[in-house]
C-alpha atoms as a PDB file:
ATOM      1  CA  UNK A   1    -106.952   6.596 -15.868  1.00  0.00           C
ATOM      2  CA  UNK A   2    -103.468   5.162 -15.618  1.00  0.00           C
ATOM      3  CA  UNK A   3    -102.339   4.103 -12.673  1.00  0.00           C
ATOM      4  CA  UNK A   4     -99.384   5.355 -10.773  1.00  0.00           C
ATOM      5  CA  UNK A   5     -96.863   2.991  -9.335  1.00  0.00           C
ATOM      6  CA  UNK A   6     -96.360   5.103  -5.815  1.00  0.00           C
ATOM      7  CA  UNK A   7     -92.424   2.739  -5.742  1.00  0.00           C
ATOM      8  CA  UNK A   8     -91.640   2.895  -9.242  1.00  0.00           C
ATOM      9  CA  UNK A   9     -88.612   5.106  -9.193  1.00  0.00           C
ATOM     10  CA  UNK A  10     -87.372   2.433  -6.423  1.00  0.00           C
ATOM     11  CA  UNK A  11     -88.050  -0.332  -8.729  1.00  0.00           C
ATOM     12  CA  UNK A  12     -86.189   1.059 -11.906  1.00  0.00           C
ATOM     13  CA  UNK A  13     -83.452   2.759  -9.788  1.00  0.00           C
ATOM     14  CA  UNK A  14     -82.521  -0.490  -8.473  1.00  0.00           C
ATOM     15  CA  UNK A  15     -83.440  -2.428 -11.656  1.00  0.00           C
ATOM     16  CA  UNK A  16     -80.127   0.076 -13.104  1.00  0.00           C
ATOM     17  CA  UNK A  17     -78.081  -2.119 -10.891  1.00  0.00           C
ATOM     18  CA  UNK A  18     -75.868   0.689 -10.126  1.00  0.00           C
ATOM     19  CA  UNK A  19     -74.173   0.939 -14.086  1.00  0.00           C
ATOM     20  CA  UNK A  20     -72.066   3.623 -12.554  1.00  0.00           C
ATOM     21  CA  UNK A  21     -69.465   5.552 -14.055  1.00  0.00           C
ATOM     22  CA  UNK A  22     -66.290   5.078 -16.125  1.00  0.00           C
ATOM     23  CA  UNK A  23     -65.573   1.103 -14.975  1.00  0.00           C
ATOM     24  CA  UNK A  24     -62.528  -0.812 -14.948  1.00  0.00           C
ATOM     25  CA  UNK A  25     -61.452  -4.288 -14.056  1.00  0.00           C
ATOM     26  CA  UNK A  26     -61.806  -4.882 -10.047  1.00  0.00           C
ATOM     27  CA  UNK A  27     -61.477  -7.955  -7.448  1.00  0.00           C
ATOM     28  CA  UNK A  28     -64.356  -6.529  -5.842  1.00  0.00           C
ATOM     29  CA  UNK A  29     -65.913  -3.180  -4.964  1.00  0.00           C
ATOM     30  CA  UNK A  30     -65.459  -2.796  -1.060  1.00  0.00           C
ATOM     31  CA  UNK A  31     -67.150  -0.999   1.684  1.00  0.00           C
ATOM     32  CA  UNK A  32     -66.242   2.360   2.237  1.00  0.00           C
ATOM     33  CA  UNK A  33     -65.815   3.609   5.919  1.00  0.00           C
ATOM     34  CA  UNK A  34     -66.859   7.202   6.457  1.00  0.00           C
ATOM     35  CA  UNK A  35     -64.793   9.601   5.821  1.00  0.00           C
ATOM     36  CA  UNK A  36     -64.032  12.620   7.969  1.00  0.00           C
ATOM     37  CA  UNK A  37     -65.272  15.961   6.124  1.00  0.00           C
ATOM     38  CA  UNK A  38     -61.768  17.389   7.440  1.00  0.00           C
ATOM     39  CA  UNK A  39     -60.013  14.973   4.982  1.00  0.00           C
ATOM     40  CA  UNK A  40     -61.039  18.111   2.168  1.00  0.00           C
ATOM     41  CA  UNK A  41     -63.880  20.312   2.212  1.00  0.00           C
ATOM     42  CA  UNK A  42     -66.365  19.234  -0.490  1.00  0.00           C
ATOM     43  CA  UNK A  43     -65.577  21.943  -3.224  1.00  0.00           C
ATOM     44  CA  UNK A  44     -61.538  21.008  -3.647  1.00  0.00           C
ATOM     45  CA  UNK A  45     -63.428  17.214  -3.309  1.00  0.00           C
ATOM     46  CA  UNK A  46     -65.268  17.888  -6.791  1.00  0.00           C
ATOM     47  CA  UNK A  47     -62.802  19.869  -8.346  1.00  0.00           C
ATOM     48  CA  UNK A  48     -59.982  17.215  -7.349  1.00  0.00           C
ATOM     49  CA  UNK A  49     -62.002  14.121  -8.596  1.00  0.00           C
ATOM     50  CA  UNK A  50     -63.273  15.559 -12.077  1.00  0.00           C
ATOM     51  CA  UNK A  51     -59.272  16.454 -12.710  1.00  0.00           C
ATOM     52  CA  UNK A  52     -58.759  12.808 -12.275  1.00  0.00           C
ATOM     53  CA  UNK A  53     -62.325  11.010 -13.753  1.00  0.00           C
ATOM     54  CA  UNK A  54     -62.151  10.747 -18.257  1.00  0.00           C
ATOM     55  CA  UNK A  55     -65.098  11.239 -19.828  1.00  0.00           C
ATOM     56  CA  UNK A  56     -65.268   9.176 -22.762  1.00  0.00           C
ATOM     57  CA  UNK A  57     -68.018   9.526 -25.768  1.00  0.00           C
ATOM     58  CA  UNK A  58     -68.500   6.007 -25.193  1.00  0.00           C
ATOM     59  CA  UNK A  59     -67.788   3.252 -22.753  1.00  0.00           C
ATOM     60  CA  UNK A  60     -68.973  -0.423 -22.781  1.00  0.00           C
ATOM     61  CA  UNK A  61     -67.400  -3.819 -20.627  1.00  0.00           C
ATOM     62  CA  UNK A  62     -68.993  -6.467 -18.480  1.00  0.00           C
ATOM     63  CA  UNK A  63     -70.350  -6.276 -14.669  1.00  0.00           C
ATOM     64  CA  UNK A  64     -71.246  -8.865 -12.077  1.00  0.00           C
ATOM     65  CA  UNK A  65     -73.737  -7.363  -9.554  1.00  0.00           C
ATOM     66  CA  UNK A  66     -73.906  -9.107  -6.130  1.00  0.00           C
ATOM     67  CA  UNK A  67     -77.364  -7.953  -3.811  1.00  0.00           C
ATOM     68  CA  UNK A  68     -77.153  -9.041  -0.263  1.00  0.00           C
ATOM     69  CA  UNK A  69     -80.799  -9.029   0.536  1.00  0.00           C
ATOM     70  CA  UNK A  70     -81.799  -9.103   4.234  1.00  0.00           C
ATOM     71  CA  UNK A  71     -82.639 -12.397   5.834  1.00  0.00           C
ATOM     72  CA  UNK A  72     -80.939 -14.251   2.780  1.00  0.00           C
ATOM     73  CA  UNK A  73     -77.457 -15.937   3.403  1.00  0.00           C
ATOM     74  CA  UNK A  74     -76.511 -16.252  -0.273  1.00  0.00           C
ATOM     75  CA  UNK A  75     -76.493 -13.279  -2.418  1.00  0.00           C
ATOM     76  CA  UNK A  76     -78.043 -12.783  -5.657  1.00  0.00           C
ATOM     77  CA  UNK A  77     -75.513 -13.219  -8.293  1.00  0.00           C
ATOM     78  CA  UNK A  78     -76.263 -11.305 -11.895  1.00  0.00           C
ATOM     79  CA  UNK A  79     -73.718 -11.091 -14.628  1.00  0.00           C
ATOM     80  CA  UNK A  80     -74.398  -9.175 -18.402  1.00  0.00           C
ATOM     81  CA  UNK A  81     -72.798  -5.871 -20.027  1.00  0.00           C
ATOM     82  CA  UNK A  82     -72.904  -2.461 -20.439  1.00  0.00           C
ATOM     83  CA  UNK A  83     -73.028   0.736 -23.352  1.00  0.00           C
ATOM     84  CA  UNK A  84     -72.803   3.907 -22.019  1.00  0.00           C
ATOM     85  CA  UNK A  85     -72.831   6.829 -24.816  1.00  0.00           C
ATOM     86  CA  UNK A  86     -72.218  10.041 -23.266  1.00  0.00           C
ATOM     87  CA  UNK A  87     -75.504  12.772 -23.779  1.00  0.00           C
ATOM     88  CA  UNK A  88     -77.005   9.540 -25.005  1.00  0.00           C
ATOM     89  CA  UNK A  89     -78.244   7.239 -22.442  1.00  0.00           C
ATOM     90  CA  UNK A  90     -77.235   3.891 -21.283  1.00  0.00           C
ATOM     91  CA  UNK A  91     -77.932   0.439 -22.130  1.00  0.00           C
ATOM     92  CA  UNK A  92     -77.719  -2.308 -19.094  1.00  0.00           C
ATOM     93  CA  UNK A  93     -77.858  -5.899 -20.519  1.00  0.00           C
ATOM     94  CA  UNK A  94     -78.164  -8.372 -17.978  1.00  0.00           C
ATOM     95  CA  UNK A  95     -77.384 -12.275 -19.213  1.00  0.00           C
ATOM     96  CA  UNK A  96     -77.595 -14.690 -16.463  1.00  0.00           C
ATOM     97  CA  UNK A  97     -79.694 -15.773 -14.476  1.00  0.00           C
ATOM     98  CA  UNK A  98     -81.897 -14.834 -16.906  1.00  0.00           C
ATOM     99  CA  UNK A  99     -82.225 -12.105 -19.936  1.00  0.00           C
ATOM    100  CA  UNK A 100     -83.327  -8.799 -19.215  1.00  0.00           C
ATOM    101  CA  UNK A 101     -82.272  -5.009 -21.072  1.00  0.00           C
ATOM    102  CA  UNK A 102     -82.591  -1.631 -19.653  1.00  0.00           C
ATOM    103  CA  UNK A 103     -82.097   1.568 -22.200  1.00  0.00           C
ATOM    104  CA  UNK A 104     -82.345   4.709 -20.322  1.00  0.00           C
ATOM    105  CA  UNK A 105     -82.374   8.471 -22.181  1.00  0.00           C
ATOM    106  CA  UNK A 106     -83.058  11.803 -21.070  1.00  0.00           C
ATOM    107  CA  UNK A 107     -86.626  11.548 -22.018  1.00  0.00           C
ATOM    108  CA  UNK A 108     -87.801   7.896 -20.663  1.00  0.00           C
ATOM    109  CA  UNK A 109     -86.546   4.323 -19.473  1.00  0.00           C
ATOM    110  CA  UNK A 110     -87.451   1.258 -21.377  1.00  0.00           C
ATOM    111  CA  UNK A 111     -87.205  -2.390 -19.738  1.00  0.00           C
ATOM    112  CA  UNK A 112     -87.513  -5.520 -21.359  1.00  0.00           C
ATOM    113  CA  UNK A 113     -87.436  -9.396 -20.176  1.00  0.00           C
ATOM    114  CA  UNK A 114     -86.689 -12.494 -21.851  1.00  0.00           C
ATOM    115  CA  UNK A 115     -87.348 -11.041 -25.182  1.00  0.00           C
ATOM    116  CA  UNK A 116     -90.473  -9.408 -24.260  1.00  0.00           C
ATOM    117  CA  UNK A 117     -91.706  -6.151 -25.670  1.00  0.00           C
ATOM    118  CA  UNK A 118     -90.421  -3.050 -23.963  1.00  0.00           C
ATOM    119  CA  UNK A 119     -91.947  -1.262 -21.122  1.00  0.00           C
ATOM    120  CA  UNK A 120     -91.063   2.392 -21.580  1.00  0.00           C
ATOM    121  CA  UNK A 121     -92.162   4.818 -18.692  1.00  0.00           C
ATOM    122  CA  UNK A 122     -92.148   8.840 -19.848  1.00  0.00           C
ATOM    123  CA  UNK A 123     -89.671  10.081 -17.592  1.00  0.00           C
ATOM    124  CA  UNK A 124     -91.392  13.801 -18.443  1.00  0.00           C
ATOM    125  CA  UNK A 125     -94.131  13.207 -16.901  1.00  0.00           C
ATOM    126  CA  UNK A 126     -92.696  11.158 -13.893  1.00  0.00           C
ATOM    127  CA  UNK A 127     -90.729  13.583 -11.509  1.00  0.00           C
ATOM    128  CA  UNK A 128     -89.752  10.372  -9.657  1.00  0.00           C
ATOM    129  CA  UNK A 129     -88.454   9.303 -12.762  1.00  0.00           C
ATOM    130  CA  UNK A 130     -86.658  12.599 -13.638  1.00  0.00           C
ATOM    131  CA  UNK A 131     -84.711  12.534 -10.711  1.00  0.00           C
ATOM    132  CA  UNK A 132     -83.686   9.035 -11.469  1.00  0.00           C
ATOM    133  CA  UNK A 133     -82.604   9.828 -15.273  1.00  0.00           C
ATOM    134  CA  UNK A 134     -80.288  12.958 -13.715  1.00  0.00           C
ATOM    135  CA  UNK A 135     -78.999  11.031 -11.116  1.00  0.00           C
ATOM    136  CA  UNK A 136     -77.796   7.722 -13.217  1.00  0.00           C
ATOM    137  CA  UNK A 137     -76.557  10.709 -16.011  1.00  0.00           C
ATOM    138  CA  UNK A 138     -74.374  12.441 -13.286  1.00  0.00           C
ATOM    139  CA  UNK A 139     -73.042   9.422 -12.245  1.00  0.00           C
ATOM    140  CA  UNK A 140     -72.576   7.327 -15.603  1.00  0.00           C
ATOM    141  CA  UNK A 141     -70.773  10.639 -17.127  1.00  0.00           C
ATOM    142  CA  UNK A 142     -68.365  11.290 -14.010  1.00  0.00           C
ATOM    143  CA  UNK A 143     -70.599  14.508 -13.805  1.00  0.00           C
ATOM    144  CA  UNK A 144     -69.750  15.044 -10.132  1.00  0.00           C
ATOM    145  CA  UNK A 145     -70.560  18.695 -10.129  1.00  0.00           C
ATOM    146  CA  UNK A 146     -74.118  17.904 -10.755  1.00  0.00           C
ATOM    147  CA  UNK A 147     -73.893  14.807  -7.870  1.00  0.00           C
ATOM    148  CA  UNK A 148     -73.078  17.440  -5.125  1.00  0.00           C
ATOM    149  CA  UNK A 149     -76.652  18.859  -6.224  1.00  0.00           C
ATOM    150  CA  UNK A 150     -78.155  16.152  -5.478  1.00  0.00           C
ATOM    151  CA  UNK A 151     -75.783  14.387  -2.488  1.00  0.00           C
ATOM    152  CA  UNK A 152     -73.359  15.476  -0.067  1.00  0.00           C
ATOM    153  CA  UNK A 153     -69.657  14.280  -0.712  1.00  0.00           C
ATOM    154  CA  UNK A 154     -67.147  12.885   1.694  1.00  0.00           C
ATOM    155  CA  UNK A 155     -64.190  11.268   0.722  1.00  0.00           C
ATOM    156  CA  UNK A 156     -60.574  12.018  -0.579  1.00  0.00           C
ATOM    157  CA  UNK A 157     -57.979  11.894  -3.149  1.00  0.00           C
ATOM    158  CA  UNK A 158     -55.400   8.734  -2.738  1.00  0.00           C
ATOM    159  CA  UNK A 159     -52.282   8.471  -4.389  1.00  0.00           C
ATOM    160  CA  UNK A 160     -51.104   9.688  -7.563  1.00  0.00           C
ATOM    161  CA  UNK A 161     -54.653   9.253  -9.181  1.00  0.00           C
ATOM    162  CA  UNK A 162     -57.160   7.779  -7.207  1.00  0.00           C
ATOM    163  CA  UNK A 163     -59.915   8.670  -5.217  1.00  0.00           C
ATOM    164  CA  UNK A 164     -62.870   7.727  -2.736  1.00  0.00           C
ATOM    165  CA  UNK A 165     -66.468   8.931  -2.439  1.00  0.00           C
ATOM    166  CA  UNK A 166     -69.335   8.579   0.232  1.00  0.00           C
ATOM    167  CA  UNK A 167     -72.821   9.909  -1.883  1.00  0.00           C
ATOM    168  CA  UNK A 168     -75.761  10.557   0.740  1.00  0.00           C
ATOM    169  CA  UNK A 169     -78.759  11.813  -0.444  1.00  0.00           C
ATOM    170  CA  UNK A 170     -79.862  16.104   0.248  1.00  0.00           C
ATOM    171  CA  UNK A 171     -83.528  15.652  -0.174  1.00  0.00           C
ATOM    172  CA  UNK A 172     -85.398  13.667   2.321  1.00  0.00           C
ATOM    173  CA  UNK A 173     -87.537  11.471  -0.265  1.00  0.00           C
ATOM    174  CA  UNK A 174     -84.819  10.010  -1.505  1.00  0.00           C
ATOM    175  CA  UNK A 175     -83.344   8.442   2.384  1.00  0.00           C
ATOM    176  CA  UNK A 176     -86.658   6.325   2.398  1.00  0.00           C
ATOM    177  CA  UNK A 177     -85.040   4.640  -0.607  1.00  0.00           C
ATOM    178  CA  UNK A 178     -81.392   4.764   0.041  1.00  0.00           C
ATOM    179  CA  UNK A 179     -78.858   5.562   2.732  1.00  0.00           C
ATOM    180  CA  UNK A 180     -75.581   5.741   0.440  1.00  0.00           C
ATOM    181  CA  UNK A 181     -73.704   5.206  -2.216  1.00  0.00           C
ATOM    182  CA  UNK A 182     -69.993   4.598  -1.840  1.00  0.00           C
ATOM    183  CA  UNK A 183     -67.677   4.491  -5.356  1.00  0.00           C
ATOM    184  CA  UNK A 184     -63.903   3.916  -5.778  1.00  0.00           C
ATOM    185  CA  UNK A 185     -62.326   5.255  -8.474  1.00  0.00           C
ATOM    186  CA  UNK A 186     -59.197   6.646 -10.340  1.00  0.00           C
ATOM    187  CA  UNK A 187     -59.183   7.758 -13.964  1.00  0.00           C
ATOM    188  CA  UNK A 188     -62.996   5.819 -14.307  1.00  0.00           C
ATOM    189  CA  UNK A 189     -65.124   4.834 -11.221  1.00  0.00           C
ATOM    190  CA  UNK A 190     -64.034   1.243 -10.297  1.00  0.00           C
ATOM    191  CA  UNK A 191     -65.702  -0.175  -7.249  1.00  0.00           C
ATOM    192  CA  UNK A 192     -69.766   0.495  -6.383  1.00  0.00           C
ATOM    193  CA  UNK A 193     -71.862   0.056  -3.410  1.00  0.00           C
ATOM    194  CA  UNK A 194     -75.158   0.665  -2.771  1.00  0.00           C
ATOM    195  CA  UNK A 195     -76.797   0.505   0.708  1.00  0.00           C
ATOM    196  CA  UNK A 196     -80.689   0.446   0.090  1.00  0.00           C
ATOM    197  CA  UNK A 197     -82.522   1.985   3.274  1.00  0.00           C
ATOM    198  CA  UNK A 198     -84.025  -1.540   4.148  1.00  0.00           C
ATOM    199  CA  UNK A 199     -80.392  -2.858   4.570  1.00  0.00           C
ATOM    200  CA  UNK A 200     -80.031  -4.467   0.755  1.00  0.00           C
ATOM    201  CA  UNK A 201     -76.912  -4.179  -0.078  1.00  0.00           C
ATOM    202  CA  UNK A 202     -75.344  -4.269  -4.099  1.00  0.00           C
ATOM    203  CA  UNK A 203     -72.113  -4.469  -4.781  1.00  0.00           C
ATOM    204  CA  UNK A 204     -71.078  -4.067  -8.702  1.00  0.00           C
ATOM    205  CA  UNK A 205     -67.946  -5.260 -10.147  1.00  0.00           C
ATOM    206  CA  UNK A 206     -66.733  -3.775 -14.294  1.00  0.00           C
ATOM    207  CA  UNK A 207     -64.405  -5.391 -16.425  1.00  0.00           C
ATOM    208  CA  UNK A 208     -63.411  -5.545 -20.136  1.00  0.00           C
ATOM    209  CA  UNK A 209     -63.516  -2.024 -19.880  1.00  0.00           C
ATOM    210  CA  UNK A 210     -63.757  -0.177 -23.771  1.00  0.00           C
ATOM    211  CA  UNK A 211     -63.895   2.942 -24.795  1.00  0.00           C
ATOM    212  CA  UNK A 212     -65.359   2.389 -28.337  1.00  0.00           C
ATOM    213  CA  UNK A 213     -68.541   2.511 -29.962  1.00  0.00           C
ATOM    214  CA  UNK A 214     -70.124  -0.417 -30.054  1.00  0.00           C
ATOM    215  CA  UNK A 215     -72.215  -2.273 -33.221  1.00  0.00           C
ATOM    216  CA  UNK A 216     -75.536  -0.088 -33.965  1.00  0.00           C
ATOM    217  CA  UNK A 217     -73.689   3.351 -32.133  1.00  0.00           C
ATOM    218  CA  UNK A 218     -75.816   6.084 -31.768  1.00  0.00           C
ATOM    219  CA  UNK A 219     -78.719   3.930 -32.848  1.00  0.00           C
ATOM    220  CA  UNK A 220     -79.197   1.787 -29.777  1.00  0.00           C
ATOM    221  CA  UNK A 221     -80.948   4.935 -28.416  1.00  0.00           C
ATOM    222  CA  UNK A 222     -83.659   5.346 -30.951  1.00  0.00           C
END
């Protein structure tokens, strides 16, 4: 009998790193205070951000991902690059400190290290796993309609084009993994944050943002 991994959606979900949404160059992705729901109610929230978010068939650039871990001074540095291909999945290359590749579809996830053969994990028969694929969708496609299924919003709309959000989770499962996820953002989603329950926090910084198809298209999903 195969044996179930009671923390693997925590694993993978943080093994994604947080490749979130449409990303552009930032100096860093900053902490978001809470915002009072008065600022907008959460509707006019959605509606306001997806007039401002593109959506592009494909996006790919760099990241560096900074995780404060509690009881650790120094954080944990990471640097690699990104494809995302909208409907298509997402491919999270990480280069330094050492080589590791993500590919996640609707259908499964499939993790690699140092050249290793892939570990691929049937996201149809994981619900854990499920939720994870939906949520990292929503959020790589600036699908925010289908976020406010599974968070509540706060936040507001700055400026000619910009905006903030505060993600919390709805269902209780998910709070024993995560307390929030803050994003900054104006035409693509430029500054992450995610604040694990435990008190890790990951900050995620995009640059050499494209939107073009890269080498292989379509085909990195096979």
């Amino acid at each position: 009998m195969k044996r179930r991994d009671p923390d693997i959606a925590r694993r993978r979900w943080l093994a994604l790193g947080g490749a979130v949404g449409a990303m552009g160059a930032v100096g860093a992705a900053c902490w978001l205070p809470r915002v009072a729901a008065a600022a907008t109610d959460e509707a006019a929230l959605v509606k306001g951000v997806q007039s401002r978010l593109r959506q592009p068939e494909w996006l790919r650039g760099d990241f560096e991902q900074l995780k404060q871990v509690t009881g650790f001074k120094k954080p944990l540095v990471s640097r690699g690059d990104f494809v995302v291909a909208r409907g298509r999945g997402v491919l999270w290359r990480t280069r330094t400190p050492f080589e590791s590749e993500l590919r996640l579809t609707r259908d499964e996830i499939r993790a690699s290290q140092g050249g290793a053969a892939a570990t691929r994990m049937d996201a149809q028969r994981e619900p854990a796993l499920r939720l994870v694929n939906e949520m990292m969708f929503a959020l790589l496609g600036g699908d925010v309609g289908a976020l406010a299924r599974l968070f509540t919003l706060e936040g507001e709309l700055t400026g000619a084009a910009g905006w903030k959000l505060e993600l919390r989770p709805r269902q209780a499962a998910w709070l024993q993994v995560l307390q929030r996820i803050a994003l900054t953002g104006d035409t693509h989603v430029r500054g992450v944050e995610l604040l694990e329950a435990g008190g890790d926090l990951t900050r995620i910084v995009f640059s050499n943002l494209r939107e073009t198809a890269p080498e292989g298209g379509a085909r990195l999903f096979d």
